[in-house]
N, C-alpha and C. Protein backbone atom coordinates (compact mmCIF):
# COMPACT_ATOMS: atom_id res chain seq x y z
N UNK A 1 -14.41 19.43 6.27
CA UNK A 1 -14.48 19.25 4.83
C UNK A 1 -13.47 18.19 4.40
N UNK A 2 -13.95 17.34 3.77
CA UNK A 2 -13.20 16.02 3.09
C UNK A 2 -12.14 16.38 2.34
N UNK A 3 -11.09 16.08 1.79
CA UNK A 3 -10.14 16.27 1.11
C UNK A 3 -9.45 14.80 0.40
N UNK A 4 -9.20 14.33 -0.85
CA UNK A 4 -8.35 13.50 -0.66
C UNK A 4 -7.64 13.83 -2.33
N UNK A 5 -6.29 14.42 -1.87
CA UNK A 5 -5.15 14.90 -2.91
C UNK A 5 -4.64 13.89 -3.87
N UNK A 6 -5.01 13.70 -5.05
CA UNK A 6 -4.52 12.18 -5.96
C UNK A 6 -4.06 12.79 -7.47
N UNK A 7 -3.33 12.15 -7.84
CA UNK A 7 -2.86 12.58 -9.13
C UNK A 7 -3.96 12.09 -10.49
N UNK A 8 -4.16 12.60 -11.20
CA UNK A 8 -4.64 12.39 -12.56
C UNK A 8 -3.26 12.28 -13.78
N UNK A 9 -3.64 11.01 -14.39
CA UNK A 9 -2.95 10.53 -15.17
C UNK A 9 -3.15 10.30 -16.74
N UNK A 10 -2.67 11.27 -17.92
CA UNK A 10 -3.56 10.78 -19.03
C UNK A 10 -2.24 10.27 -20.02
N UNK A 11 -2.50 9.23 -20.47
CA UNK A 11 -1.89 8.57 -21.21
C UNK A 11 -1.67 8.81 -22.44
N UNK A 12 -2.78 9.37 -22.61
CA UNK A 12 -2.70 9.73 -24.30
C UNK A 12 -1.65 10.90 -24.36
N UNK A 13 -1.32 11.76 -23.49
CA UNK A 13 -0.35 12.88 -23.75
C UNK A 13 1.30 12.49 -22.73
N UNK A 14 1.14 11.64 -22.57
CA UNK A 14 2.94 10.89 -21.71
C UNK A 14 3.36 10.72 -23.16
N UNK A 15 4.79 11.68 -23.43
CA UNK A 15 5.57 10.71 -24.43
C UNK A 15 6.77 10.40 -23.66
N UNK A 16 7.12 9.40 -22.39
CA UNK A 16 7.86 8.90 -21.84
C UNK A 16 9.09 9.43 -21.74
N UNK A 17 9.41 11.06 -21.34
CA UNK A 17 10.67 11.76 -21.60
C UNK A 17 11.14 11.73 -20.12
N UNK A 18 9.96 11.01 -19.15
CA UNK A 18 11.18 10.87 -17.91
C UNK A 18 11.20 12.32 -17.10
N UNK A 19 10.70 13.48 -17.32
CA UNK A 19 11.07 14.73 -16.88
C UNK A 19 10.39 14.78 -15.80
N UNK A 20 8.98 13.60 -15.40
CA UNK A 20 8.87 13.40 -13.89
C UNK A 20 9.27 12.75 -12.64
N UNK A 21 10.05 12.17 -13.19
CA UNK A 21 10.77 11.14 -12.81
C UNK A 21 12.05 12.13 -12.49
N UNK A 22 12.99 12.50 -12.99
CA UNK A 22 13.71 13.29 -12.78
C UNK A 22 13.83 14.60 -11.88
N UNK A 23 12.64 15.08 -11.95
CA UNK A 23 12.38 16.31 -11.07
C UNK A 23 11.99 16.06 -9.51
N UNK A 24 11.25 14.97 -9.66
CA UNK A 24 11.40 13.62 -8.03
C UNK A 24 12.49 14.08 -7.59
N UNK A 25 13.10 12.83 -8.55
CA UNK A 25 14.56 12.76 -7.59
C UNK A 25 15.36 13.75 -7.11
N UNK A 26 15.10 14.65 -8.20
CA UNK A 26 16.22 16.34 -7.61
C UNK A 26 15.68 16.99 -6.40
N UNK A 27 13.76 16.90 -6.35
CA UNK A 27 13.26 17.46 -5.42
C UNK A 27 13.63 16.97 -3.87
N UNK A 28 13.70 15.50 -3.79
CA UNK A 28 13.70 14.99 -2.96
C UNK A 28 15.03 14.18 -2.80
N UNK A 29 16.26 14.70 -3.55
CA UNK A 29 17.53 14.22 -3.15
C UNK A 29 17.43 12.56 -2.98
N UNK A 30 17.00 12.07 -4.01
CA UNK A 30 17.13 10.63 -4.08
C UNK A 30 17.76 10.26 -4.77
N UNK A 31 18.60 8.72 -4.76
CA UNK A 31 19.82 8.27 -5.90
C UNK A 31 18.40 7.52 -6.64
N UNK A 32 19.61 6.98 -7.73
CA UNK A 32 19.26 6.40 -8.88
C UNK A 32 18.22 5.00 -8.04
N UNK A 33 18.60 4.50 -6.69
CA UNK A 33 18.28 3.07 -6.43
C UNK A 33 16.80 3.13 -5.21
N UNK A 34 16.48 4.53 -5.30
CA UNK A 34 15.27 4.96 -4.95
C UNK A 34 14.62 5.95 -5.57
N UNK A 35 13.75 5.28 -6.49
CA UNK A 35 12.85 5.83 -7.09
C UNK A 35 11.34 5.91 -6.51
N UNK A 36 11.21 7.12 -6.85
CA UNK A 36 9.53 7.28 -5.89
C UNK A 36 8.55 7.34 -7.20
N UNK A 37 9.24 7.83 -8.25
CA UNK A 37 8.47 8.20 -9.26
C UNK A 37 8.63 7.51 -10.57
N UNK A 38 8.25 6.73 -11.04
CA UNK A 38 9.02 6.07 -12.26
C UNK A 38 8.03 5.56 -13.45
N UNK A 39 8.88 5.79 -14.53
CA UNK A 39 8.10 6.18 -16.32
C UNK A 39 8.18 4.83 -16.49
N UNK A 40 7.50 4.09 -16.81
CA UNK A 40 7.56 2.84 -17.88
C UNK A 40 6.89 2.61 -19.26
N UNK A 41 7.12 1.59 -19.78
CA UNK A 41 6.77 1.95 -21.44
C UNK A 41 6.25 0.02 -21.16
N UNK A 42 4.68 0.25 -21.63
CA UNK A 42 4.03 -1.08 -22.20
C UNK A 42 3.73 -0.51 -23.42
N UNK A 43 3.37 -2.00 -23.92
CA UNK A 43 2.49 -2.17 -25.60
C UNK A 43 1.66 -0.99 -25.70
N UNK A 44 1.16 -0.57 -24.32
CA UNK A 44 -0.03 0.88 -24.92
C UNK A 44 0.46 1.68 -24.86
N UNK A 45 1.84 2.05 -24.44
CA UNK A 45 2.38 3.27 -24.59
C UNK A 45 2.82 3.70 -23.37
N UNK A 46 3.21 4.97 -22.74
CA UNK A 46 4.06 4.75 -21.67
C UNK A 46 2.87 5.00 -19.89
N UNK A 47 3.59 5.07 -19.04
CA UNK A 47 3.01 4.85 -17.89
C UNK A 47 3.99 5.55 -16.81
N UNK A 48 3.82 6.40 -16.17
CA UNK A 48 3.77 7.33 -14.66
C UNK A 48 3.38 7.05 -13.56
N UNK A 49 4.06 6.42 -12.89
CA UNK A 49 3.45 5.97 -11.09
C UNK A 49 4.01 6.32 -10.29
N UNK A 50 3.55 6.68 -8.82
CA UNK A 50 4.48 7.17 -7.78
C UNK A 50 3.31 5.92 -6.66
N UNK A 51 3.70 6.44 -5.52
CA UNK A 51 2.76 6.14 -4.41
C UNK A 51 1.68 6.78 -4.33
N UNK A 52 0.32 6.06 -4.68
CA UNK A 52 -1.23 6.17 -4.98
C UNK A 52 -1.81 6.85 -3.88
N UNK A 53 -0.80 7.20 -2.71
CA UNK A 53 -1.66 7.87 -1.54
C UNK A 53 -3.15 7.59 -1.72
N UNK A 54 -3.40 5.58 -1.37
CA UNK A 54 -4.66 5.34 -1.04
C UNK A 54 -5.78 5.67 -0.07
N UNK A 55 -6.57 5.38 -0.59
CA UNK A 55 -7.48 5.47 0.76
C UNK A 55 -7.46 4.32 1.74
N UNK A 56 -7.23 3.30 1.13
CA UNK A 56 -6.65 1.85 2.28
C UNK A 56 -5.50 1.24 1.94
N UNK A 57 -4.62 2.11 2.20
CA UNK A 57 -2.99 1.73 1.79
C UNK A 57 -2.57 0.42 2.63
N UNK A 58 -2.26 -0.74 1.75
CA UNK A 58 -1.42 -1.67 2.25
C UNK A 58 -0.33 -1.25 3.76
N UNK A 59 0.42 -0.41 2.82
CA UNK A 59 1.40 -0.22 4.12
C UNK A 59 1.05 0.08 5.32
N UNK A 60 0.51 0.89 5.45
CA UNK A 60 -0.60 1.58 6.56
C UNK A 60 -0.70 -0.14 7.55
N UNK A 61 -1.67 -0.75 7.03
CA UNK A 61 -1.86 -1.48 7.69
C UNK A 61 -0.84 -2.77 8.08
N UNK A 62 0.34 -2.69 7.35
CA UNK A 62 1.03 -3.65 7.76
C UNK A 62 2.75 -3.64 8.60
N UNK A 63 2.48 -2.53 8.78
CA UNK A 63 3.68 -1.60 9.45
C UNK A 63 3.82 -1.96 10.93
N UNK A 64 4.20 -2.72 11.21
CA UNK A 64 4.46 -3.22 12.68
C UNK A 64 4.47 -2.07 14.10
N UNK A 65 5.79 -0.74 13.41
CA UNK A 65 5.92 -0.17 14.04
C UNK A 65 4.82 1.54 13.54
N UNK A 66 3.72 1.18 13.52
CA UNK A 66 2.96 2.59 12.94
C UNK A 66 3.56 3.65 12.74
N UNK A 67 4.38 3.48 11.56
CA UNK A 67 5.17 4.58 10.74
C UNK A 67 4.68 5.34 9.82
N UNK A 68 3.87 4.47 9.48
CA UNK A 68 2.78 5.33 8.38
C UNK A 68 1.69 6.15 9.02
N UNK A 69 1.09 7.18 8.43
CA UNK A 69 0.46 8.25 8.44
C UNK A 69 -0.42 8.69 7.55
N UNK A 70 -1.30 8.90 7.77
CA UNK A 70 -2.48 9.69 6.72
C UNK A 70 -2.83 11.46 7.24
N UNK A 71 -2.59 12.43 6.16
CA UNK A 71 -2.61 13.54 6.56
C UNK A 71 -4.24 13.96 5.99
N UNK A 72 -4.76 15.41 6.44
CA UNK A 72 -5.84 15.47 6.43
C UNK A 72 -6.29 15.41 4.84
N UNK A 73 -5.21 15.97 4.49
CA UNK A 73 -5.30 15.96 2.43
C UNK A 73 -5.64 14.90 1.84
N UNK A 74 -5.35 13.44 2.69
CA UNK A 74 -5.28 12.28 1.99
C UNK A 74 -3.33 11.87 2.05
N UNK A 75 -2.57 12.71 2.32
CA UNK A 75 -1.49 12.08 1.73
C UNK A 75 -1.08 11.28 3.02
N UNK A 76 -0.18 10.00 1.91
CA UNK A 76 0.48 9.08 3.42
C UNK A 76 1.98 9.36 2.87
N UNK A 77 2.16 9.47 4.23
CA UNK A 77 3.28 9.97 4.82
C UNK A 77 4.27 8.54 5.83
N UNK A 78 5.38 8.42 5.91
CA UNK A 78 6.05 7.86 6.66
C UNK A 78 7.15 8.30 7.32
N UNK A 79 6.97 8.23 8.59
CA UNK A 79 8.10 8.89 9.63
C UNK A 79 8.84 7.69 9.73
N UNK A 80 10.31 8.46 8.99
CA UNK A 80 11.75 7.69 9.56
C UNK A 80 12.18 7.53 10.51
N UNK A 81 12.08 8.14 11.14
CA UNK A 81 11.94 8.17 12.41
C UNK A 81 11.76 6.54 13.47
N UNK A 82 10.49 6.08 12.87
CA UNK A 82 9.97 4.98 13.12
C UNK A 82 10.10 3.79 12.08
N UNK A 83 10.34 3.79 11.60
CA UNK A 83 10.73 3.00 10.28
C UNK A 83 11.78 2.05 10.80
N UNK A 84 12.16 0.60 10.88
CA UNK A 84 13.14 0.07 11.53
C UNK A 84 13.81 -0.98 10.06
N UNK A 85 12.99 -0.49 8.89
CA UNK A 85 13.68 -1.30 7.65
C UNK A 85 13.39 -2.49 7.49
N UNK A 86 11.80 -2.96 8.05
CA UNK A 86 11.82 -4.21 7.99
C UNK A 86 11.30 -4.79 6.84
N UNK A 87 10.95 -3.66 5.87
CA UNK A 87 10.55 -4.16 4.28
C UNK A 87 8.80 -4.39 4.02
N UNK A 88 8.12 -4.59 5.27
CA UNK A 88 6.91 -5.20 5.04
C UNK A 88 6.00 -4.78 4.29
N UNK A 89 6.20 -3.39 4.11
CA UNK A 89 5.38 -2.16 3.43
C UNK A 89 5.33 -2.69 2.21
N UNK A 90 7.13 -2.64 1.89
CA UNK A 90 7.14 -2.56 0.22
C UNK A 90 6.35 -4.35 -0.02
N UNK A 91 6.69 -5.20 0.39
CA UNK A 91 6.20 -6.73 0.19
C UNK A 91 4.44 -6.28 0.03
N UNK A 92 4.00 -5.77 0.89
CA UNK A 92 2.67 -5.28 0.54
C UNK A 92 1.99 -4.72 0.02
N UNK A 93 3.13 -3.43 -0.89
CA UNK A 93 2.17 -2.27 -1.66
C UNK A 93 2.01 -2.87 -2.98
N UNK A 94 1.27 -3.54 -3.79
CA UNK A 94 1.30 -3.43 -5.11
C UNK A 94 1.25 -2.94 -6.02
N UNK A 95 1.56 -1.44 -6.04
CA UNK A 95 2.39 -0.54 -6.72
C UNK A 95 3.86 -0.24 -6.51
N UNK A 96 4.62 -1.04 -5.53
CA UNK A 96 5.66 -1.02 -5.80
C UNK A 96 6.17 0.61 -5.08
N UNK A 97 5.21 1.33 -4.44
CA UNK A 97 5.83 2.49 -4.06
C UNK A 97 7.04 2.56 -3.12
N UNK A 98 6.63 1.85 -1.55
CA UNK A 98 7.72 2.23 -0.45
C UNK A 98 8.77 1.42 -1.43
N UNK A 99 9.86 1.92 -1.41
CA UNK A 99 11.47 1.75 -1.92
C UNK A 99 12.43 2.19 -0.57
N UNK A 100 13.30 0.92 -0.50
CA UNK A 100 14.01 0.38 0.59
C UNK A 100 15.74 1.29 -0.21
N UNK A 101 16.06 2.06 1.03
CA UNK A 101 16.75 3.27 1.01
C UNK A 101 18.46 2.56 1.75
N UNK A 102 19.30 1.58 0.56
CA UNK A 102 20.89 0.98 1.49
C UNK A 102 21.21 1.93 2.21
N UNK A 103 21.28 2.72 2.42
CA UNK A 103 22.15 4.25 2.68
C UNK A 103 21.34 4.73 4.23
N UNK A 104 20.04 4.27 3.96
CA UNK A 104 19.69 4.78 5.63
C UNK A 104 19.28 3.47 5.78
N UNK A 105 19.05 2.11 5.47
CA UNK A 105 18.54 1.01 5.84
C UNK A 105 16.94 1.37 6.46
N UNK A 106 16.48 1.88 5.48
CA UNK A 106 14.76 2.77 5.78
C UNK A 106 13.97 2.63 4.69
N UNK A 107 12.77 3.02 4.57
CA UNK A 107 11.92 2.62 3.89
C UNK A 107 11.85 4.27 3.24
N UNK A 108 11.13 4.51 2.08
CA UNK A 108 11.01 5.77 2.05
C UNK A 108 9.89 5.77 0.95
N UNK A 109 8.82 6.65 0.35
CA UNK A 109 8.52 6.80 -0.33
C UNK A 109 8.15 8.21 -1.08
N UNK A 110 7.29 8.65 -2.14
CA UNK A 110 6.81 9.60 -2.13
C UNK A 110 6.07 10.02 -1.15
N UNK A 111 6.06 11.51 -0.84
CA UNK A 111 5.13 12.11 0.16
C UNK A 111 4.29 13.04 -0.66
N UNK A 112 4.22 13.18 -2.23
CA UNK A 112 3.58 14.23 -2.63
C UNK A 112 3.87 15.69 -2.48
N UNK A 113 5.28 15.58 -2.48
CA UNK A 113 5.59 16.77 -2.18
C UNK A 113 4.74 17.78 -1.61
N UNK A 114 4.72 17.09 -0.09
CA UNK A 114 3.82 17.92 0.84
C UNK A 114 4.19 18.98 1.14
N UNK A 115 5.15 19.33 1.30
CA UNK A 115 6.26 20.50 1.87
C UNK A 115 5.89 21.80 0.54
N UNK A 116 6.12 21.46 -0.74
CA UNK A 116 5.60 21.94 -1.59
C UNK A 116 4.22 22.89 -1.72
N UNK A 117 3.51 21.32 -1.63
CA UNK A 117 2.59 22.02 -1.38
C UNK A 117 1.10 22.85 -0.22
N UNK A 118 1.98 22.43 0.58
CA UNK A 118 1.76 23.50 1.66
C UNK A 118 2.20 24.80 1.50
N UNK A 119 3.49 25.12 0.80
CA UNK A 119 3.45 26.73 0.17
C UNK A 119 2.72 26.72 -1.17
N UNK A 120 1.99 26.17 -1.49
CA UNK A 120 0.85 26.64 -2.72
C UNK A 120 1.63 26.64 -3.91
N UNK A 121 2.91 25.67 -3.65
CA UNK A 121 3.06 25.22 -5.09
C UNK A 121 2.70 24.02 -5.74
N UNK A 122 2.70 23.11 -6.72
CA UNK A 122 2.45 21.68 -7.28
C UNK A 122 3.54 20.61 -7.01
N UNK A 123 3.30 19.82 -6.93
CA UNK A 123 4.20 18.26 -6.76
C UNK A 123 5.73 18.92 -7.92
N UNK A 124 6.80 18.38 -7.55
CA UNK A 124 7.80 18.70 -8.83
C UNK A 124 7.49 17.64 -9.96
N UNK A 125 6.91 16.56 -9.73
CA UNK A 125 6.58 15.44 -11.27
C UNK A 125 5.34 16.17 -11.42
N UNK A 126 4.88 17.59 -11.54
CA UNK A 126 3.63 17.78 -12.07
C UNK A 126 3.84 18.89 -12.52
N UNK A 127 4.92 19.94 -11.77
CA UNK A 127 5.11 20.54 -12.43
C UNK A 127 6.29 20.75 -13.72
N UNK A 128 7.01 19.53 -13.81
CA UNK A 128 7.91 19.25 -14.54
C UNK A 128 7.56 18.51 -15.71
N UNK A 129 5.92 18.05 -15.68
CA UNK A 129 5.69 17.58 -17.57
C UNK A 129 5.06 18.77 -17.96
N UNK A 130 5.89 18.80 -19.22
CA UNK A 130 5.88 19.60 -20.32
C UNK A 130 4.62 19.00 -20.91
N UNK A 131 3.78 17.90 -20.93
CA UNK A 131 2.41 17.79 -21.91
C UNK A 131 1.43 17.75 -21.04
N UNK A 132 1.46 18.15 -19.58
CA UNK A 132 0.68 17.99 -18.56
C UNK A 132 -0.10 16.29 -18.63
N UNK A 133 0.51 15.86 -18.73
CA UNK A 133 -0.17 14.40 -18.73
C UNK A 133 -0.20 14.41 -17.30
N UNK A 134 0.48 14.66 -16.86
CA UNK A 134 0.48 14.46 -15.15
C UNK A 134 -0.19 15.77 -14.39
N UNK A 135 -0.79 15.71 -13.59
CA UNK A 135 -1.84 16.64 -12.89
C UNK A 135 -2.53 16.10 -11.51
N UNK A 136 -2.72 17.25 -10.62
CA UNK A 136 -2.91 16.89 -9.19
C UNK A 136 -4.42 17.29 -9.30
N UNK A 137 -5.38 16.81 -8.49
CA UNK A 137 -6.31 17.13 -8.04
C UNK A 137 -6.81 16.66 -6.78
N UNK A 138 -8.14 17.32 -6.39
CA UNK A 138 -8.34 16.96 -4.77
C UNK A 138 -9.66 15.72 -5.45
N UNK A 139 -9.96 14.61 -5.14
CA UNK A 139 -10.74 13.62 -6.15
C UNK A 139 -12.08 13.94 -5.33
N UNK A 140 -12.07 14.63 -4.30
CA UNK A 140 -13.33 14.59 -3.72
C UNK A 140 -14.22 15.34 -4.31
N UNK A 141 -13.38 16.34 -5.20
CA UNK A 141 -14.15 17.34 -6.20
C UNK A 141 -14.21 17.06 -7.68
N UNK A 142 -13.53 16.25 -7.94
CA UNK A 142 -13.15 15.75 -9.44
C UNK A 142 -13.91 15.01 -10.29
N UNK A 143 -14.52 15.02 -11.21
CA UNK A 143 -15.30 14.47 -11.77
C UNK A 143 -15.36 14.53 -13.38
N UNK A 144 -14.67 13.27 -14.04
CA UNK A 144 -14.81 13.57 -15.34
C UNK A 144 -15.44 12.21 -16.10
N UNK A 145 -16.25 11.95 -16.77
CA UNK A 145 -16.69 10.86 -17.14
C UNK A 145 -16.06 9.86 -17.89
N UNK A 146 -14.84 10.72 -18.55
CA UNK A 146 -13.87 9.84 -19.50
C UNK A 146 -12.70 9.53 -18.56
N UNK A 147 -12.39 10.04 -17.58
CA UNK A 147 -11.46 9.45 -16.36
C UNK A 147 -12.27 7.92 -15.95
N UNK A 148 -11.32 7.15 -15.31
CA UNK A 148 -11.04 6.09 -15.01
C UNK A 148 -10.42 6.00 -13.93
N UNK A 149 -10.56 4.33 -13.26
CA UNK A 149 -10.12 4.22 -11.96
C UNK A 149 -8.63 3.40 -12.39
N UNK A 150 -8.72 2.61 -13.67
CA UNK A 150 -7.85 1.91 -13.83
C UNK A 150 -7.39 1.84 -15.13
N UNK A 151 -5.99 1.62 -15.36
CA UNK A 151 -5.65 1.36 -16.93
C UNK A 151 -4.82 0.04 -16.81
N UNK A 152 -4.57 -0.45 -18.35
CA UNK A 152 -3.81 -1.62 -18.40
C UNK A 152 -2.35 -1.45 -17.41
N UNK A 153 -1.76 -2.37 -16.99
CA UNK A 153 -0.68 -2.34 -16.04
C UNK A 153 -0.60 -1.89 -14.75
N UNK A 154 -1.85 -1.68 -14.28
CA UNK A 154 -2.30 -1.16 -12.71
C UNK A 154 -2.61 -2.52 -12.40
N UNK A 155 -2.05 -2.40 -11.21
CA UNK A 155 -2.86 -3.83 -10.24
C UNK A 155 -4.31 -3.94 -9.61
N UNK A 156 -4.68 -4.75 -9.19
CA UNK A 156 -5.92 -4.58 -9.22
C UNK A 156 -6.45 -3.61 -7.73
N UNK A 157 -7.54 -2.60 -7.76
CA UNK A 157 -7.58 -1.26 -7.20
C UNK A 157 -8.69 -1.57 -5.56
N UNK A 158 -9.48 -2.75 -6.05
CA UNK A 158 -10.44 -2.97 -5.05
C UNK A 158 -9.84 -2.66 -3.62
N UNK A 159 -8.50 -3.20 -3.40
CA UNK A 159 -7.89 -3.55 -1.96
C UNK A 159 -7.20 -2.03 -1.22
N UNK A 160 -7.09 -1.50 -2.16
CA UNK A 160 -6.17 -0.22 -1.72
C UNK A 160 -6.65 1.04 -1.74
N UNK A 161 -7.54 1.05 -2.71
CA UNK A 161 -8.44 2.40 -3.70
C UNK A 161 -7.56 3.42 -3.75
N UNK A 162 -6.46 2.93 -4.79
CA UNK A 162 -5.33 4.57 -5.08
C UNK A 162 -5.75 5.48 -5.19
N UNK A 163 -5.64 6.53 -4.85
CA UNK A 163 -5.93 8.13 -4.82
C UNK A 163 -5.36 8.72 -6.29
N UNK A 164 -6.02 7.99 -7.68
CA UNK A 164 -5.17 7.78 -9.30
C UNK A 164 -6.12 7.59 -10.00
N UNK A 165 -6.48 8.48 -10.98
CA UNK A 165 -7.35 8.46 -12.29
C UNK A 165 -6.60 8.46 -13.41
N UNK A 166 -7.30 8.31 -14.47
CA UNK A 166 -6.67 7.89 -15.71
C UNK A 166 -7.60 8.38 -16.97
N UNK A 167 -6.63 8.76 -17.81
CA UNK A 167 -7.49 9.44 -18.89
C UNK A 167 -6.65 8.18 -19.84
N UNK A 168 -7.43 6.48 -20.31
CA UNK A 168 -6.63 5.92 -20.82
C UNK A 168 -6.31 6.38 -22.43
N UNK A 169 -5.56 5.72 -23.13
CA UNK A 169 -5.17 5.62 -24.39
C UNK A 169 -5.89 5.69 -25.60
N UNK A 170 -6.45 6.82 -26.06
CA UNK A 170 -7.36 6.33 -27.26
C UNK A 170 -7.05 6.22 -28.51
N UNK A 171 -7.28 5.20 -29.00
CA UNK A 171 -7.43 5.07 -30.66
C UNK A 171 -7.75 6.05 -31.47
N UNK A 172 -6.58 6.25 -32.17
CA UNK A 172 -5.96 6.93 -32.77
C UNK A 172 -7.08 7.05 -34.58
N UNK A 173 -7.61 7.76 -35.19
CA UNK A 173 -8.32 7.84 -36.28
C UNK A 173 -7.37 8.22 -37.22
N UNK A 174 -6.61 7.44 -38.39
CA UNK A 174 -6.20 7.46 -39.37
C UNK A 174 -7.04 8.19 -40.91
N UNK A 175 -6.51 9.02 -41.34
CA UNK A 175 -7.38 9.83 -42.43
C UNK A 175 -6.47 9.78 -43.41
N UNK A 176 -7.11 8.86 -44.39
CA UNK A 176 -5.83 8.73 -45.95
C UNK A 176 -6.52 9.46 -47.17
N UNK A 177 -5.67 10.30 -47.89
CA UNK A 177 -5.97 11.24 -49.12
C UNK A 177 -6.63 10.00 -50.18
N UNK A 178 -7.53 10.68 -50.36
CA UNK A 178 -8.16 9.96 -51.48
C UNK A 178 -8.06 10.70 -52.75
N UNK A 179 -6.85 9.86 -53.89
CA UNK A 179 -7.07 10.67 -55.42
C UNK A 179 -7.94 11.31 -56.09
């Protein structure tokens, strides 16, 4: 049976408080200068990205020393182990996920808090928004017609196919009292 574990992302309910971003880092004992998970704020309002655990992940394929990994869920994974810091990943991912670690001279990224959820709990950036804008699903089962593959400030998806839907931004209906 197919599996592939990807986050759902809705925009319209992010009010950029960072509380996934934060719960990352505590989960996974990361400093300030490796971020796996990180909030940004465009013209449409704010934005949530980690590592897209693609289905044809850049890194994957450009990893000299096959450090990268695909688990049966879909998630990619990288053993430090094998990792020799040579950067190529991050030069390749255009999401910006693998983040280069001074402190171990290693590459590191999100793993989806696999460990997590292998005891049948949720990612900590999923279970740490308070407006559920952020949400896990398995995409092989997922199906919503107002989801999306892409929103403004994503790079383009053809090359990688992120394991990332999107509920984008909608226009907002203004209702003024009439005397």
């Amino acid at each position: 049976m197919s599996k592939q574990m990807g986050f759902v992302f809705n925009a319209d309910h992010c009010i950029g408080c960072t509380s996934c971003e934060i719960a990352c880092r505590n989960e996974n004992h990361t400093d300030r200068n490796v971020r796996w998970r990180k909030v940004s704020k465009s013209s449409q309002g704010f934005l949530s990205l980690s590592c897209n655990h693609c289905n044809s992940p850049e890194c994957f394929r450009v990893c000299p020393e096959n450090a990268f990994m695909k688990r049966h869920d879909g998630i990619v994974l990288i053993d430090s182990n094998l990792c020799t810091g040579c950067r190529l990943c991050i030069a390749a991912c255009p999401y910006e996920a693998p983040q280069f670690d001074y402190e171990t001279n290693k590459v590191s990224k999100c793993q989806m808090c696999y460990p997590r959820q292998d005891r049948g709990l949720l990612p900590a950036c999923v279970e740490a928004c308070s407006t559920e804008a952020l949400q896990l699903v398995d995409l092989e089962n997922f199906y919503d017609p107002q989801a999306v593959p892409s929103i403004l400030g994503i790079p383009d998806i053809r090359i990688t196919q992120p394991s990332v839907v999107f509920y984008p931004i909608t226009e907002k209906k203004r209702h003024f009292l009439v005397e």
